[in-house]
PDB file of N, CA and C in Angstrom:
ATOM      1  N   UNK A   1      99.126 100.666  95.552  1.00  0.00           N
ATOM      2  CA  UNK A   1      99.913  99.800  96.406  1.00  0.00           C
ATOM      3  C   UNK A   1     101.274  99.582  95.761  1.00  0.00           C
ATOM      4  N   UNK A   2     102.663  99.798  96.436  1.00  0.00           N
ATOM      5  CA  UNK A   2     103.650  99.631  96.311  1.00  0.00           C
ATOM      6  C   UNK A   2     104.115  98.219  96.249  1.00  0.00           C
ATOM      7  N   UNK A   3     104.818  97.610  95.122  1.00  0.00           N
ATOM      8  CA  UNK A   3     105.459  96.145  95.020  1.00  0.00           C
ATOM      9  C   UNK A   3     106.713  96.416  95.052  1.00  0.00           C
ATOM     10  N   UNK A   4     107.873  95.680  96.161  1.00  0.00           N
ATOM     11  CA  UNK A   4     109.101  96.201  96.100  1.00  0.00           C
ATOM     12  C   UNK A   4     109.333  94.995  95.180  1.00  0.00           C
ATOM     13  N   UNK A   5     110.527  95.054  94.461  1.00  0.00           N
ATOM     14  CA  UNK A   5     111.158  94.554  93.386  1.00  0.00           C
ATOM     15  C   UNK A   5     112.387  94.142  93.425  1.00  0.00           C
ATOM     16  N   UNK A   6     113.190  92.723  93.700  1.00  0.00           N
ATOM     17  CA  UNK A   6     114.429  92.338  93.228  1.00  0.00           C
ATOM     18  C   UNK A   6     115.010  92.589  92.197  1.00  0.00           C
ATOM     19  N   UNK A   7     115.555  93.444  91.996  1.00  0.00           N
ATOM     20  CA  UNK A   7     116.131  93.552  90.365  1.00  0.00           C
ATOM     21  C   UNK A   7     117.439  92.158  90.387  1.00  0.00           C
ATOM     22  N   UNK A   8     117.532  91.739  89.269  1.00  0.00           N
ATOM     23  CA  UNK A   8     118.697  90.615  89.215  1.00  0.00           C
ATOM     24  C   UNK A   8     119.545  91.000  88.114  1.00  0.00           C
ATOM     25  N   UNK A   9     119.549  92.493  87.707  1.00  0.00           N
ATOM     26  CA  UNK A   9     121.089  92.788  87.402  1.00  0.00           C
ATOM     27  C   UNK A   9     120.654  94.276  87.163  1.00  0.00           C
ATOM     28  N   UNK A  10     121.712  95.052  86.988  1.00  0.00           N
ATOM     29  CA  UNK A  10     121.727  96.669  87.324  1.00  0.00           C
ATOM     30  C   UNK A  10     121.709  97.302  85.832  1.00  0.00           C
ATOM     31  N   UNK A  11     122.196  96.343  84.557  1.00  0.00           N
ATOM     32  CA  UNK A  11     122.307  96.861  83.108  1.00  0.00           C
ATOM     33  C   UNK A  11     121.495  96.135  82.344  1.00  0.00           C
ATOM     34  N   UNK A  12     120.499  96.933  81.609  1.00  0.00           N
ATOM     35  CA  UNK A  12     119.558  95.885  80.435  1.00  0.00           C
ATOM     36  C   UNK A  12     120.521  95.298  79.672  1.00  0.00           C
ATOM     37  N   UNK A  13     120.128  93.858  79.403  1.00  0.00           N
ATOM     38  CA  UNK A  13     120.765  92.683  79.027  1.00  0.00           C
ATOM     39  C   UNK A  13     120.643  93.056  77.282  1.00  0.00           C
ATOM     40  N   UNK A  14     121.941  93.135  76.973  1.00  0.00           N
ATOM     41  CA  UNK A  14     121.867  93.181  75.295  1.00  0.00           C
ATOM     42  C   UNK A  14     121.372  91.942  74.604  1.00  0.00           C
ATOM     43  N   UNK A  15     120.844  92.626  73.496  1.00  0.00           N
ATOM     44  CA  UNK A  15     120.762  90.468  72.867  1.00  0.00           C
ATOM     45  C   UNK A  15     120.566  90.947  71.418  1.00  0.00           C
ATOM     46  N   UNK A  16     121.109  91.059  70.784  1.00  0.00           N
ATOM     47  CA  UNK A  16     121.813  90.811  69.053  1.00  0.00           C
ATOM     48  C   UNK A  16     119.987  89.811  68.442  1.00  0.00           C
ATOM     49  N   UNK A  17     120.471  90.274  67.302  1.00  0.00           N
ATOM     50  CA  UNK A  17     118.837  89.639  66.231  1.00  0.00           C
ATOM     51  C   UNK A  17     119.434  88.309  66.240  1.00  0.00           C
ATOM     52  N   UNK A  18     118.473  87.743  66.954  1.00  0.00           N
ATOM     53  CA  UNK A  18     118.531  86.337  66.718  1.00  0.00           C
ATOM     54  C   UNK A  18     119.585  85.899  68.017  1.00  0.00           C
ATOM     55  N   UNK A  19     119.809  86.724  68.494  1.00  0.00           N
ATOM     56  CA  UNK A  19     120.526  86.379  69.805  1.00  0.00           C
ATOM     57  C   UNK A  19     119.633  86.130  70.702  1.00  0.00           C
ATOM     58  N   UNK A  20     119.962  84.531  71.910  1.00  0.00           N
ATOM     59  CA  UNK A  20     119.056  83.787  72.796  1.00  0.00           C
ATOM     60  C   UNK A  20     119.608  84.126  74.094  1.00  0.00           C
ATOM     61  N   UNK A  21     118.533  83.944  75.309  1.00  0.00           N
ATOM     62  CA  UNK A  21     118.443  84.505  76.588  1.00  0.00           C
ATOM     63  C   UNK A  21     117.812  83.328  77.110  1.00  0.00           C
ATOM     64  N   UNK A  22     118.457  81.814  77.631  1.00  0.00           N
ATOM     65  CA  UNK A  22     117.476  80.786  78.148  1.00  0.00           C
ATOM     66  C   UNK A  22     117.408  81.063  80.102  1.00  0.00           C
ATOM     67  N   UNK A  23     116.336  81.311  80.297  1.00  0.00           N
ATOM     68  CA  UNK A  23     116.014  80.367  81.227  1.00  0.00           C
ATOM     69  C   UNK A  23     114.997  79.608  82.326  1.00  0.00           C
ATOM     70  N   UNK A  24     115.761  79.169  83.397  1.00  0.00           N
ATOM     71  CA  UNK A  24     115.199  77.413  83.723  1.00  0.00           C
ATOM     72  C   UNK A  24     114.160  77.716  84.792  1.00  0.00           C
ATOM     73  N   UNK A  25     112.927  77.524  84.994  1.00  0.00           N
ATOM     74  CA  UNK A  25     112.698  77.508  86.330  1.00  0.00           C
ATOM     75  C   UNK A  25     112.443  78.732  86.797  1.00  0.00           C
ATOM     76  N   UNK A  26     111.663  79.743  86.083  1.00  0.00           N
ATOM     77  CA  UNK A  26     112.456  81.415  86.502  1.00  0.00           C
ATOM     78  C   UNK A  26     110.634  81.528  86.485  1.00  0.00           C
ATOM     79  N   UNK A  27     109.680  81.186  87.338  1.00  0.00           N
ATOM     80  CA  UNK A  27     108.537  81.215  87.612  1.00  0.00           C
ATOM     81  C   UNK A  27     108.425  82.510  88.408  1.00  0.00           C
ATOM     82  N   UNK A  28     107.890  83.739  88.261  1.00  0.00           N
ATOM     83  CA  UNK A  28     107.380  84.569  88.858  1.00  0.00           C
ATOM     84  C   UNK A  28     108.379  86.432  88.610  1.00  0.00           C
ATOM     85  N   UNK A  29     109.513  85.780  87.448  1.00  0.00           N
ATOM     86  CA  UNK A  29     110.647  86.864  86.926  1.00  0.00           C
ATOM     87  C   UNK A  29     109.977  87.601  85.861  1.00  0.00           C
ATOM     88  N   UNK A  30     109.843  88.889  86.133  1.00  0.00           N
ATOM     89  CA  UNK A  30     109.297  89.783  85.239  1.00  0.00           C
ATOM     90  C   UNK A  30     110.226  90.205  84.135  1.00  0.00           C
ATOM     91  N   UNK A  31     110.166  90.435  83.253  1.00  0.00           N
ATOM     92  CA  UNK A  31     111.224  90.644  82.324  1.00  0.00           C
ATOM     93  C   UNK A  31     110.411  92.227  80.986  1.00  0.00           C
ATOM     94  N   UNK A  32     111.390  93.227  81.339  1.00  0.00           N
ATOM     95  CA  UNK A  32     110.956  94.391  80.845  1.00  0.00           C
ATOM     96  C   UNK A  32     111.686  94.755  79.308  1.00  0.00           C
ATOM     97  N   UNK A  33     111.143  95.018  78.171  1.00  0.00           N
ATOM     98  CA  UNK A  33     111.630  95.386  77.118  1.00  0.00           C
ATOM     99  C   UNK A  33     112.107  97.086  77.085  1.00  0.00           C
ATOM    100  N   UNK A  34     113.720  96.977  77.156  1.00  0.00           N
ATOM    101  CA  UNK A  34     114.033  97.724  77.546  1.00  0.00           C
ATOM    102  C   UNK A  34     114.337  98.733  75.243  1.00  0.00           C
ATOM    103  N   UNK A  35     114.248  97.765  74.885  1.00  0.00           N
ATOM    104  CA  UNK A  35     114.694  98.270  73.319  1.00  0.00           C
ATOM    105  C   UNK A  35     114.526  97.222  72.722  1.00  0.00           C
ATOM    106  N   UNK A  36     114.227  97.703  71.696  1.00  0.00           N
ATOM    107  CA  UNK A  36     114.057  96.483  70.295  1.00  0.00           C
ATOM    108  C   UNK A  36     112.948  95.827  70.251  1.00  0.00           C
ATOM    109  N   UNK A  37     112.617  94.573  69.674  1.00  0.00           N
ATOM    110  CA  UNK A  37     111.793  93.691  70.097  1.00  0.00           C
ATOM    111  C   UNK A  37     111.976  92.433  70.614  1.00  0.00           C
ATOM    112  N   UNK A  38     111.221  91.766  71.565  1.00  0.00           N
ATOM    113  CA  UNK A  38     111.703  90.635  72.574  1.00  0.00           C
ATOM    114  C   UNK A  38     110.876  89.486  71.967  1.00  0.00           C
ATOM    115  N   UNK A  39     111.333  88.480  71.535  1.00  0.00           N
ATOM    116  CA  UNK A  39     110.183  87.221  71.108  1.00  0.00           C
ATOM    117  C   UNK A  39     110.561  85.934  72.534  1.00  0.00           C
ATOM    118  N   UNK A  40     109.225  86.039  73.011  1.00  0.00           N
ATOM    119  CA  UNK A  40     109.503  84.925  74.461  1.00  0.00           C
ATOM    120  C   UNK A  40     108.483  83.928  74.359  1.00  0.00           C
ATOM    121  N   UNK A  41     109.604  82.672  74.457  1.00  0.00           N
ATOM    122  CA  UNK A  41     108.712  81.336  74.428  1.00  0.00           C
ATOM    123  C   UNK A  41     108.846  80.292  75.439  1.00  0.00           C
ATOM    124  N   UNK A  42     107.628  79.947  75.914  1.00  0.00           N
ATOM    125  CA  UNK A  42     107.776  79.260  77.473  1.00  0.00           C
ATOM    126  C   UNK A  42     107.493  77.992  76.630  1.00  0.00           C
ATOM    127  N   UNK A  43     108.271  76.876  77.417  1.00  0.00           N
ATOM    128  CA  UNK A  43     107.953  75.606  77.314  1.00  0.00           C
ATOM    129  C   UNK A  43     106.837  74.953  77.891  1.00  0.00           C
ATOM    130  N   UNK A  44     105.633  74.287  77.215  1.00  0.00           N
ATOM    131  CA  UNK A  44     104.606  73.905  77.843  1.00  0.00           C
ATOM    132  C   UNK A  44     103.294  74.754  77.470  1.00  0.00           C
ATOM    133  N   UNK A  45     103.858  76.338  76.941  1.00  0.00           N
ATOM    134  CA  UNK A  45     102.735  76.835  77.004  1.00  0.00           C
ATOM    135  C   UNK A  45     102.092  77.934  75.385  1.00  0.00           C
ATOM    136  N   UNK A  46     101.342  77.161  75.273  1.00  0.00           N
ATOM    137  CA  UNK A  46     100.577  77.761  74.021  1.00  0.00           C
ATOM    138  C   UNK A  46     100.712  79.336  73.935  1.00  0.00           C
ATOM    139  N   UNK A  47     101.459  79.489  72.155  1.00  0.00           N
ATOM    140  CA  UNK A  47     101.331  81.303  71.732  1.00  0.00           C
ATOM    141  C   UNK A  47     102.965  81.271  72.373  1.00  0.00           C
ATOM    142  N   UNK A  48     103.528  82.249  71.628  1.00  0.00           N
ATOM    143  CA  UNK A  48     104.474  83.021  72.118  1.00  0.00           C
ATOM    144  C   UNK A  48     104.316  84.716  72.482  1.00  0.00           C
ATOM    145  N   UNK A  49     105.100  84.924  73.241  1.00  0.00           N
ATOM    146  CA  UNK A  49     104.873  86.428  73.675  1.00  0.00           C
ATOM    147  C   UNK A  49     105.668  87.621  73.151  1.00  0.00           C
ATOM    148  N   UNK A  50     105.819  88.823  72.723  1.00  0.00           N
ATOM    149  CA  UNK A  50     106.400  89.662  72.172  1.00  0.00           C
ATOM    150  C   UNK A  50     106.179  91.335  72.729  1.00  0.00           C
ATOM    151  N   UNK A  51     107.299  92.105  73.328  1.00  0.00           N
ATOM    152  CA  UNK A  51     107.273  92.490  73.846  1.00  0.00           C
ATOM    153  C   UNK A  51     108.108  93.773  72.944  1.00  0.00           C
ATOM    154  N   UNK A  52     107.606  95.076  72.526  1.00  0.00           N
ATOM    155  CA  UNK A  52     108.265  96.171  72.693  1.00  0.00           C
ATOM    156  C   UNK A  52     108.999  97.227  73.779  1.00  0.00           C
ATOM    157  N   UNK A  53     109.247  98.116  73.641  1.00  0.00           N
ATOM    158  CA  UNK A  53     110.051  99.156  74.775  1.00  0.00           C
ATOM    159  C   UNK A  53     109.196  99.627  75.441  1.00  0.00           C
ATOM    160  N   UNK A  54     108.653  99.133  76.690  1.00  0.00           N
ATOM    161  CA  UNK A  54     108.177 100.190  77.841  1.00  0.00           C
ATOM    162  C   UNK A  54     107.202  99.144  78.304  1.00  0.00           C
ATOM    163  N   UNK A  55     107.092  97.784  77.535  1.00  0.00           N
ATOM    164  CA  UNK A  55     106.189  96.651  77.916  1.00  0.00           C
ATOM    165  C   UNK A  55     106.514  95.617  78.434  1.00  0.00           C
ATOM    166  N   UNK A  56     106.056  94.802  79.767  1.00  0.00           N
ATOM    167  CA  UNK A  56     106.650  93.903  80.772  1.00  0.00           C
ATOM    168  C   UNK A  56     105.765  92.323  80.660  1.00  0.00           C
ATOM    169  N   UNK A  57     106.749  91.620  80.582  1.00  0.00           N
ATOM    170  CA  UNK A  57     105.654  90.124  81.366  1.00  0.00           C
ATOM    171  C   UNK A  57     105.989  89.738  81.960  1.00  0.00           C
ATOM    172  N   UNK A  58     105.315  88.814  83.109  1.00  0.00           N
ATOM    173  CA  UNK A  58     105.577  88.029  84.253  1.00  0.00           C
ATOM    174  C   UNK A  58     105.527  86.816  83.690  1.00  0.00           C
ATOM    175  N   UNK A  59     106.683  85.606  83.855  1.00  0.00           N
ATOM    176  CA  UNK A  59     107.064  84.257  83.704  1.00  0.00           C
ATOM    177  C   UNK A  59     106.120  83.396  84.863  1.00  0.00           C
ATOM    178  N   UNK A  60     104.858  83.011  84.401  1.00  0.00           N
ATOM    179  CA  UNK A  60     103.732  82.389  85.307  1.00  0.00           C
ATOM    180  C   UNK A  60     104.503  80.544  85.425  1.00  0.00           C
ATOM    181  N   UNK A  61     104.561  80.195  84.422  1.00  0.00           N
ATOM    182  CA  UNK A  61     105.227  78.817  84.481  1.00  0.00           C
ATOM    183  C   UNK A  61     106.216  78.453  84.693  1.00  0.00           C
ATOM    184  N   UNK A  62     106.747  76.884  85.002  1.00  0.00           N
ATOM    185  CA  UNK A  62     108.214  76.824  85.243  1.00  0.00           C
ATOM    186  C   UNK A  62     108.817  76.351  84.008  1.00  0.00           C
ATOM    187  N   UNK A  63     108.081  76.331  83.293  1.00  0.00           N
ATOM    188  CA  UNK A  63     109.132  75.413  81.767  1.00  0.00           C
ATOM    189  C   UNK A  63     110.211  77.041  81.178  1.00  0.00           C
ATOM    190  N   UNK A  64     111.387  75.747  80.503  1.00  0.00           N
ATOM    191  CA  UNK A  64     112.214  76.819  79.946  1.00  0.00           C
ATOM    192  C   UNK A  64     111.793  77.953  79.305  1.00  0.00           C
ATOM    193  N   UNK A  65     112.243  79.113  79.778  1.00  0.00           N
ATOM    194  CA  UNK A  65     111.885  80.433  78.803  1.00  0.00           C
ATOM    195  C   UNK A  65     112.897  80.558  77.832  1.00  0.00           C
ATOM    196  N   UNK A  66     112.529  80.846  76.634  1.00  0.00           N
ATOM    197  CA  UNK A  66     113.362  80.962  75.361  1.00  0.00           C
ATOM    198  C   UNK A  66     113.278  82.627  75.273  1.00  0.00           C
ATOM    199  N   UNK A  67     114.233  83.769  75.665  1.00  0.00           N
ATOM    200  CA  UNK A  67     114.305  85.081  75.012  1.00  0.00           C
ATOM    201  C   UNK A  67     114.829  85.792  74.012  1.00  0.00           C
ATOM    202  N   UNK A  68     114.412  85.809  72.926  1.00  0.00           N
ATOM    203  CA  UNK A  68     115.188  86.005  71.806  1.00  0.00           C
ATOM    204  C   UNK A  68     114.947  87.865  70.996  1.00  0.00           C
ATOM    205  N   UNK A  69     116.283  87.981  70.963  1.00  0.00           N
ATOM    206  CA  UNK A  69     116.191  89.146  70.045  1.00  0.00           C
ATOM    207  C   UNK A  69     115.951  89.270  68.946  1.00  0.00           C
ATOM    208  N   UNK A  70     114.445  89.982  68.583  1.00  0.00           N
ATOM    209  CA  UNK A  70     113.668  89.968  67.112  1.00  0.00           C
ATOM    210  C   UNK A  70     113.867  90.823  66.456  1.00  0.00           C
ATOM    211  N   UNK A  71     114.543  91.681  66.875  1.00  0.00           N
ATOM    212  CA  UNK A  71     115.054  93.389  65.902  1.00  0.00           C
ATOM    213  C   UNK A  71     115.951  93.709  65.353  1.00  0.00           C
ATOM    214  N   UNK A  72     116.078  93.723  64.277  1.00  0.00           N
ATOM    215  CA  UNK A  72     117.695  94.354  63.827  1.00  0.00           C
ATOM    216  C   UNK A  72     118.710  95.320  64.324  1.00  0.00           C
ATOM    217  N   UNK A  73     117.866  95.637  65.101  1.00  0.00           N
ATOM    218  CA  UNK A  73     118.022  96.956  65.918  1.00  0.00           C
ATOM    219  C   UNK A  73     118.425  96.831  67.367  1.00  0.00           C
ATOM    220  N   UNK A  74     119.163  97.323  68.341  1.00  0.00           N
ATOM    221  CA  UNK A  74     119.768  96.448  69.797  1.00  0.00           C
ATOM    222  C   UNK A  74     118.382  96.434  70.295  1.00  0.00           C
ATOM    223  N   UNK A  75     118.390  95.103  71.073  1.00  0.00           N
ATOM    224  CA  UNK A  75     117.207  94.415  71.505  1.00  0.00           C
ATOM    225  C   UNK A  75     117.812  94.484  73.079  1.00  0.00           C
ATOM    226  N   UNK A  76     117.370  94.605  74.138  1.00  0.00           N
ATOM    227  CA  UNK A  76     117.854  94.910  75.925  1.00  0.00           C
ATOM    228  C   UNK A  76     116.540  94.427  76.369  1.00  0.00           C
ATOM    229  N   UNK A  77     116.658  93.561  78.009  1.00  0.00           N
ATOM    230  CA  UNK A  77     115.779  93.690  78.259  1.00  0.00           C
ATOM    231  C   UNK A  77     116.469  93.938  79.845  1.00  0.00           C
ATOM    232  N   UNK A  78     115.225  94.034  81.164  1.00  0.00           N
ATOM    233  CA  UNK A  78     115.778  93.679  82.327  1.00  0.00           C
ATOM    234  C   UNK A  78     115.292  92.896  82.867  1.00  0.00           C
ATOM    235  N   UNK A  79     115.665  91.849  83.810  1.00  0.00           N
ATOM    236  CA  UNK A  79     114.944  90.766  84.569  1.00  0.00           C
ATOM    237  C   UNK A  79     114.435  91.119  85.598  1.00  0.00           C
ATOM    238  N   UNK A  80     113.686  90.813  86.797  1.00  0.00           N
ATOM    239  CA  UNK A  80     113.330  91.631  88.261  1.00  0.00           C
ATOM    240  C   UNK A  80     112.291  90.742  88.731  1.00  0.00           C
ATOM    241  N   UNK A  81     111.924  90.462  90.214  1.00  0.00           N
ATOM    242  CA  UNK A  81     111.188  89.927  90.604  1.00  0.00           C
ATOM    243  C   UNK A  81     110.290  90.343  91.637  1.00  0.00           C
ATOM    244  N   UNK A  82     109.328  90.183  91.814  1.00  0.00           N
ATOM    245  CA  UNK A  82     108.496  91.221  93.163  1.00  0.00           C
ATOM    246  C   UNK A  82     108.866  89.989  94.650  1.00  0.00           C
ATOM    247  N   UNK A  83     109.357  90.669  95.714  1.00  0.00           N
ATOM    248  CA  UNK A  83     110.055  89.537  96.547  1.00  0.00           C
ATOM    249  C   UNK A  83     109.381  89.232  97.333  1.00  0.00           C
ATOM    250  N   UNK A  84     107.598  89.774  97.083  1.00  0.00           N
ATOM    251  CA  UNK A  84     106.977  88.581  98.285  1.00  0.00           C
ATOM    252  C   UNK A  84     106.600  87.346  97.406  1.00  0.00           C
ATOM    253  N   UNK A  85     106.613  87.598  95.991  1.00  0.00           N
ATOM    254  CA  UNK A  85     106.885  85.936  95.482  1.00  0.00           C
ATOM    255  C   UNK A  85     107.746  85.376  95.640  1.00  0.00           C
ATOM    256  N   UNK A  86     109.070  85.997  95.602  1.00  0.00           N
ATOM    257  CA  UNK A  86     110.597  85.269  95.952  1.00  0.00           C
ATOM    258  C   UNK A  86     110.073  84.313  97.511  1.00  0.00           C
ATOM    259  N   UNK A  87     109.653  84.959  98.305  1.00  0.00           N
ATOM    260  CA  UNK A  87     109.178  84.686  99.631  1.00  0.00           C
ATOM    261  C   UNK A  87     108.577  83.477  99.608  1.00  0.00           C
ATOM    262  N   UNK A  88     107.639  83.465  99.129  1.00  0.00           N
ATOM    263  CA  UNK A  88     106.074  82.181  98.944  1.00  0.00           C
ATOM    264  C   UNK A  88     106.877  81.424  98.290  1.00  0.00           C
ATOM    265  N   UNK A  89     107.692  81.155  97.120  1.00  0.00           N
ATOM    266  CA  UNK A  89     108.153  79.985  96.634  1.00  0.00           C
ATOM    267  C   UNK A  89     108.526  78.996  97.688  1.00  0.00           C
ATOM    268  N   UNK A  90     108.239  77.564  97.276  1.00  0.00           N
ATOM    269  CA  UNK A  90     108.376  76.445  98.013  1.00  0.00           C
ATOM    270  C   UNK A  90     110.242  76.295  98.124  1.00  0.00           C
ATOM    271  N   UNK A  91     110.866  76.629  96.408  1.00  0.00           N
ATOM    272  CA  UNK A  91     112.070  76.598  96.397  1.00  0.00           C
ATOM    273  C   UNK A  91     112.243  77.624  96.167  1.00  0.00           C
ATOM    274  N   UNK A  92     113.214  78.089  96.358  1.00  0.00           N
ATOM    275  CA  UNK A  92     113.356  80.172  96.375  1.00  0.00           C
ATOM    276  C   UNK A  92     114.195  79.991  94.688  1.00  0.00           C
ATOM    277  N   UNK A  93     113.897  80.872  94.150  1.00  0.00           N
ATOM    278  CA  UNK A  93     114.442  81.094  93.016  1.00  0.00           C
ATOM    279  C   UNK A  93     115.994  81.697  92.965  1.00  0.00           C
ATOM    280  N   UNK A  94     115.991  81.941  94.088  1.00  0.00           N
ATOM    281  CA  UNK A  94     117.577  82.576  94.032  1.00  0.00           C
ATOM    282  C   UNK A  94     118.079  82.080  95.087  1.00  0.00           C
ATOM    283  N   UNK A  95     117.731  80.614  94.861  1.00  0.00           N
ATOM    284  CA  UNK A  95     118.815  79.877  95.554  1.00  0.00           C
ATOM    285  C   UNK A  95     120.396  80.109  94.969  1.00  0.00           C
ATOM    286  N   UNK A  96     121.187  79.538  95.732  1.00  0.00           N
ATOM    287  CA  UNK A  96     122.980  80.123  95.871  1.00  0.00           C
ATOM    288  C   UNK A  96     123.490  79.528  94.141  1.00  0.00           C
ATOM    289  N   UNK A  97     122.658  78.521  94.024  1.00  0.00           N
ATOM    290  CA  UNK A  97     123.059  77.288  92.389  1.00  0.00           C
ATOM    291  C   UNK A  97     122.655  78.217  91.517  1.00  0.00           C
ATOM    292  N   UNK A  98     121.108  78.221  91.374  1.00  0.00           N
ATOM    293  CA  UNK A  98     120.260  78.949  90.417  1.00  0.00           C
ATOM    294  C   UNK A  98     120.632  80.678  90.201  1.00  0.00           C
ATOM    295  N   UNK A  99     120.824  81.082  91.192  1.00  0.00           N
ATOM    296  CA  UNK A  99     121.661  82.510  91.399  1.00  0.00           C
ATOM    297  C   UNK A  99     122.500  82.978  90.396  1.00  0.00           C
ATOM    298  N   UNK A 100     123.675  81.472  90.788  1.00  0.00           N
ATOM    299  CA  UNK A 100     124.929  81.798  90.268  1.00  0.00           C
ATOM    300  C   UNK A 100     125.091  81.208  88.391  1.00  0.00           C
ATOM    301  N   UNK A 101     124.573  80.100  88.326  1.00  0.00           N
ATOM    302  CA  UNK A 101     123.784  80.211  86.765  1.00  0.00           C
ATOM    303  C   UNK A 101     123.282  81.267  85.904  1.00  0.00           C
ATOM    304  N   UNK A 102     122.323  82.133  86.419  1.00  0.00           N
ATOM    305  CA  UNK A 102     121.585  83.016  86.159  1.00  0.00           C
ATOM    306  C   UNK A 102     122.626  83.965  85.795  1.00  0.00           C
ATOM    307  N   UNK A 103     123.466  84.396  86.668  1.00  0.00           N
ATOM    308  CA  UNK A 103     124.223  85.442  87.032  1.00  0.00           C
ATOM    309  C   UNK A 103     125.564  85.349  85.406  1.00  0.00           C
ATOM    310  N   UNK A 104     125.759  83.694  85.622  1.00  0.00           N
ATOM    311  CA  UNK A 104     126.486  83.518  84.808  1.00  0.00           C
ATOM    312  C   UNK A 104     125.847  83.891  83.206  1.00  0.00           C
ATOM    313  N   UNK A 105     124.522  83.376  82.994  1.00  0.00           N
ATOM    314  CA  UNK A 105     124.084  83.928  82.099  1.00  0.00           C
ATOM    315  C   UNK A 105     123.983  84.908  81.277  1.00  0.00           C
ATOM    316  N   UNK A 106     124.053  85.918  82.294  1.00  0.00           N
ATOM    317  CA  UNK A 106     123.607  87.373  81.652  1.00  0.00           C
ATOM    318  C   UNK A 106     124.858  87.766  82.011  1.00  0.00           C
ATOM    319  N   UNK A 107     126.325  87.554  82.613  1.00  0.00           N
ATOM    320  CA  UNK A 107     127.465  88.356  81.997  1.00  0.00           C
ATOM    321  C   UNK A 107     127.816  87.377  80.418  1.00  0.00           C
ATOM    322  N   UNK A 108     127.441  86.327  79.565  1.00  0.00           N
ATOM    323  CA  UNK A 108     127.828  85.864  78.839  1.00  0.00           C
ATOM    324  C   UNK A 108     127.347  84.796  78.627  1.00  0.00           C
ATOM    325  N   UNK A 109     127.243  83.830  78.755  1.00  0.00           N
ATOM    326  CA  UNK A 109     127.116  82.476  79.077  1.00  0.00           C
ATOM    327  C   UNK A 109     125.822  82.168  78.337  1.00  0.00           C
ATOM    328  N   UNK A 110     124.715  82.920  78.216  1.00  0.00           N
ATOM    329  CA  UNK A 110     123.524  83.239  77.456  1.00  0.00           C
ATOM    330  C   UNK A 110     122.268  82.235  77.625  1.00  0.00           C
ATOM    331  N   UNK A 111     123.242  81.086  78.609  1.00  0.00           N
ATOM    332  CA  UNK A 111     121.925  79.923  79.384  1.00  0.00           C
ATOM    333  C   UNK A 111     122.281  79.706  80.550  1.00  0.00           C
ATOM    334  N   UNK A 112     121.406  78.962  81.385  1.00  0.00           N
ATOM    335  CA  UNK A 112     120.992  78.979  82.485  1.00  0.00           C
ATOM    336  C   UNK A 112     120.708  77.476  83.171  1.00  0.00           C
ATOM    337  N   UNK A 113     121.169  76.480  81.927  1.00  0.00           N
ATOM    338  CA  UNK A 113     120.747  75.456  81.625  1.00  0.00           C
ATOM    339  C   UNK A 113     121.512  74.346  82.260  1.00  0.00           C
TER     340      UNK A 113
END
């Protein structure tokens, strides 16, 4: 079965060792390790997650996601969402605010906050 996919930006997101990727509210955003290693920490929720190149997780909760680059080495990831969850949300995640935050994020801005 085919899942079509929102991608929410067209270039894996660089992120430097020890370089941070926050964000808010991003319940149901898959986020793919595109290089390096990814250390991801949700607010609220026990264990952190860690992700090499070719390995994906789905953001189940709404607390802040913390994405941080763990590699000395360039760390990328990509964000994307499957859009019959975009759909079912009560508040759409890509509302016009949250959008443009987001958006701001990942040309620079590095939160979402």
């Amino acid at each position: 079965m085919s899942t079509r996919h929102y991608c929410l930006q067209r270039k894996p997101v660089p992120l430097a060792h020890g370089e941070t990727l926050v964000l808010e509210d991003a319940a149901g955003v898959v986020i793919d390790a595109c290089s390096g290693l990814l250390w991801i920490t949700v607010a609220g929720e026990a264990g952190d997650v860690f992700l090499a190149p070719g390995q994906s997780w789905c953001v189940m909760g709404r607390g802040r996601v913390v994405i941080e680059g763990a590699s000395k080495s360039l760390n990328a990831l990509r964000l994307h969402c499957p859009t019959a969850f975009l759909a079912a949300r009560a508040r759409p995640f890509l509302d016009r605010d949250l959008l443009c935050r987001l958006s701001s994020a990942l040309r620079g801005g590095r939160t979402t906050a």
